[in-house]
Structures are given as C-alpha cells and as structure tokens.
C-alpha atoms as a PDB file:
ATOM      1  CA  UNK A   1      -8.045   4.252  -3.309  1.00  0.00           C
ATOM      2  CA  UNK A   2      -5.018   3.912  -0.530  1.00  0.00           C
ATOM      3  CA  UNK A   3      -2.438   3.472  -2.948  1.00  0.00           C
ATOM      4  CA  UNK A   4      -3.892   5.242  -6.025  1.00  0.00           C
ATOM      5  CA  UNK A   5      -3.297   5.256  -9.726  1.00  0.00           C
ATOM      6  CA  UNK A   6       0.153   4.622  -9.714  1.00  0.00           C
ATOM      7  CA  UNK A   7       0.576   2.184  -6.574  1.00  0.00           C
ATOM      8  CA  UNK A   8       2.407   4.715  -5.071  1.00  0.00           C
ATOM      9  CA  UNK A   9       0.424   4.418  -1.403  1.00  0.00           C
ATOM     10  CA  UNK A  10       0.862   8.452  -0.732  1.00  0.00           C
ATOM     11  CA  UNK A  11      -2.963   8.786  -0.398  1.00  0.00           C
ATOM     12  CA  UNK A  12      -4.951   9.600   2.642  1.00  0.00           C
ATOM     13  CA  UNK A  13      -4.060   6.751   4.802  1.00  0.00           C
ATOM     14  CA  UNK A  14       0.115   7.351   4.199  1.00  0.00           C
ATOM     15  CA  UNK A  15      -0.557  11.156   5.335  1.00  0.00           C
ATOM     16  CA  UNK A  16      -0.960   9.784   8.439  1.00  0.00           C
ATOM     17  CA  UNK A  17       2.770   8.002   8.862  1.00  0.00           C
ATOM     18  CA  UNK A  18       5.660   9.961   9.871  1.00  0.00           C
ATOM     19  CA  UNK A  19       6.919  12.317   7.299  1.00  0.00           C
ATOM     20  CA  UNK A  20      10.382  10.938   7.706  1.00  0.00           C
ATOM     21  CA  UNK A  21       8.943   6.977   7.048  1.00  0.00           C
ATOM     22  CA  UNK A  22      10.350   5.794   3.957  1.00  0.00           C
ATOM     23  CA  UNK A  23       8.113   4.606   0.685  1.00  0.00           C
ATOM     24  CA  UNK A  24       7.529   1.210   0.536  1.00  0.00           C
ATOM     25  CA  UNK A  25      10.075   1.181  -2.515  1.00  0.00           C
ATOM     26  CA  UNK A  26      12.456   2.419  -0.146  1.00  0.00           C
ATOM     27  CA  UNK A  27      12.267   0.967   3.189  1.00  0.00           C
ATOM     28  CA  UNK A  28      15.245  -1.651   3.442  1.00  0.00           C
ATOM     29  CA  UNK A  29      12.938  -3.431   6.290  1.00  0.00           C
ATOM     30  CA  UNK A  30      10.973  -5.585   4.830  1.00  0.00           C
ATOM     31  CA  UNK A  31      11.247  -9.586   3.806  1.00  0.00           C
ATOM     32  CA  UNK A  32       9.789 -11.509   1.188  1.00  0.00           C
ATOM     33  CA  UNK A  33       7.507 -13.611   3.835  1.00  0.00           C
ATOM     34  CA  UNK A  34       6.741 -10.240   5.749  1.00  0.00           C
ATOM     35  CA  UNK A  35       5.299  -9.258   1.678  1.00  0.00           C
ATOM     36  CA  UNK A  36       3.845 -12.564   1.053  1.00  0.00           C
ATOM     37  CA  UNK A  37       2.131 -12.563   4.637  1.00  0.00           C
ATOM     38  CA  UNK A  38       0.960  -9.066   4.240  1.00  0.00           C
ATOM     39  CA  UNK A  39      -0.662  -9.641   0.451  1.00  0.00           C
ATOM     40  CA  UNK A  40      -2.076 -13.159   1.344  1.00  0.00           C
ATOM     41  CA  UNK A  41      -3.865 -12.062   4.885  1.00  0.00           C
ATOM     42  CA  UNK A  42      -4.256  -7.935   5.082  1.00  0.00           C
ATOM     43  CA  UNK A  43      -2.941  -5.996   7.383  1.00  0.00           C
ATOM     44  CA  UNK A  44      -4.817  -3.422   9.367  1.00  0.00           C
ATOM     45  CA  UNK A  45      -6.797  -1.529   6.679  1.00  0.00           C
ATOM     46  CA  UNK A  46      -5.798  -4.014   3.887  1.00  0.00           C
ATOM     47  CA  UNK A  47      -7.170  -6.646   2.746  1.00  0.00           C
ATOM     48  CA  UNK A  48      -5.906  -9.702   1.607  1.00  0.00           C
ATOM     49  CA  UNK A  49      -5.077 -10.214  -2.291  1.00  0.00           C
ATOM     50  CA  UNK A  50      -6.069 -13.271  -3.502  1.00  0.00           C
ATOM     51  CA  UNK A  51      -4.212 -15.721  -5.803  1.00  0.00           C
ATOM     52  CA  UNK A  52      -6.873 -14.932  -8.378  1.00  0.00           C
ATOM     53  CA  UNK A  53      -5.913 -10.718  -8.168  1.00  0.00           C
ATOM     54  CA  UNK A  54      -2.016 -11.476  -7.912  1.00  0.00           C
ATOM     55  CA  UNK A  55      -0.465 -14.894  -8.694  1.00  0.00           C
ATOM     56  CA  UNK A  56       2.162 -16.673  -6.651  1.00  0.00           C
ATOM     57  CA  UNK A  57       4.718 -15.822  -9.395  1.00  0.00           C
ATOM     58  CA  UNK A  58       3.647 -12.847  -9.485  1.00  0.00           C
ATOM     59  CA  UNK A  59       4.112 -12.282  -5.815  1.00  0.00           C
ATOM     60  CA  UNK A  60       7.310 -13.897  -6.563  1.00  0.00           C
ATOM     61  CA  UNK A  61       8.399 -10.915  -8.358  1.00  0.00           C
ATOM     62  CA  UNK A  62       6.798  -8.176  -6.369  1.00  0.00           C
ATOM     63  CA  UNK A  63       8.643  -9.057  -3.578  1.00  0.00           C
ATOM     64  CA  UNK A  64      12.137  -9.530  -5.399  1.00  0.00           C
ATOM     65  CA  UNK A  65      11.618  -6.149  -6.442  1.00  0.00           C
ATOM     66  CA  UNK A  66      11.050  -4.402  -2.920  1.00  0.00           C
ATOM     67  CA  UNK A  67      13.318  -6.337  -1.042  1.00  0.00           C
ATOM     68  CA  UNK A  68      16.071  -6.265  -3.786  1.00  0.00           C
ATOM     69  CA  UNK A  69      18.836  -3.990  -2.290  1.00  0.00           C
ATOM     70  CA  UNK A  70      17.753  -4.772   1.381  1.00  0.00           C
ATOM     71  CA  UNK A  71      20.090  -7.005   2.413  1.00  0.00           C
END
C-alpha cells in the first residue's frame, strides 16, 4: 500500500515529506546498516521484513543497490 505496485514509495504516506526530499533511489544518505536496521526492525509506520519475506542475501543486494553511488 505505502510503496505501491512498483516499490516506488510515492503513495499517501510520501505526500506527506517535503517536496524537495529525494526518492529513496536517490538520497545519497543512507548506509547499508541504516537499510538492514530499517528492514529487520520497522521504522515508524513500517514494519519489520522478516528473513522469510526478504533473505539476508537478498538484503545484501538491496542495499548495494541504494547505497551504490553514495559514497
């Protein structure tokens, strides 16, 4: 529902950031623990992802990808 179909997370609950607040794709902020922390534990209105949803390699990757460029 937040993130819809495509993962993009420009539903109802990212209307309510700053219009000038980067994509997730595109913020140059974020670390792979910060991901890892986030996914594994939930953070305000989401909740945690379990190993079962997303594996650890899986993570892995996710977080390569949105941190890749960032430092």
């Amino acid at each position: 529902m937040c993130h819809a179909q495509g993962g993009m997370g420009t539903g109802l609950l990212a209307r309510r950031y700053p219009k000038d607040q980067a994509l997730l794709e595109q913020r140059r902020n974020l670390t792979p623990e910060l991901i890892r922390a986030v996914v594994r534990h939930g953070v305000g209105n989401m909740p945690r992802i379990s190993r079962a949803e997303v594996s650890d390699p899986q993570l892995a990757a996710i977080s390569a990808y949105l941190t890749q460029g960032a430092h």
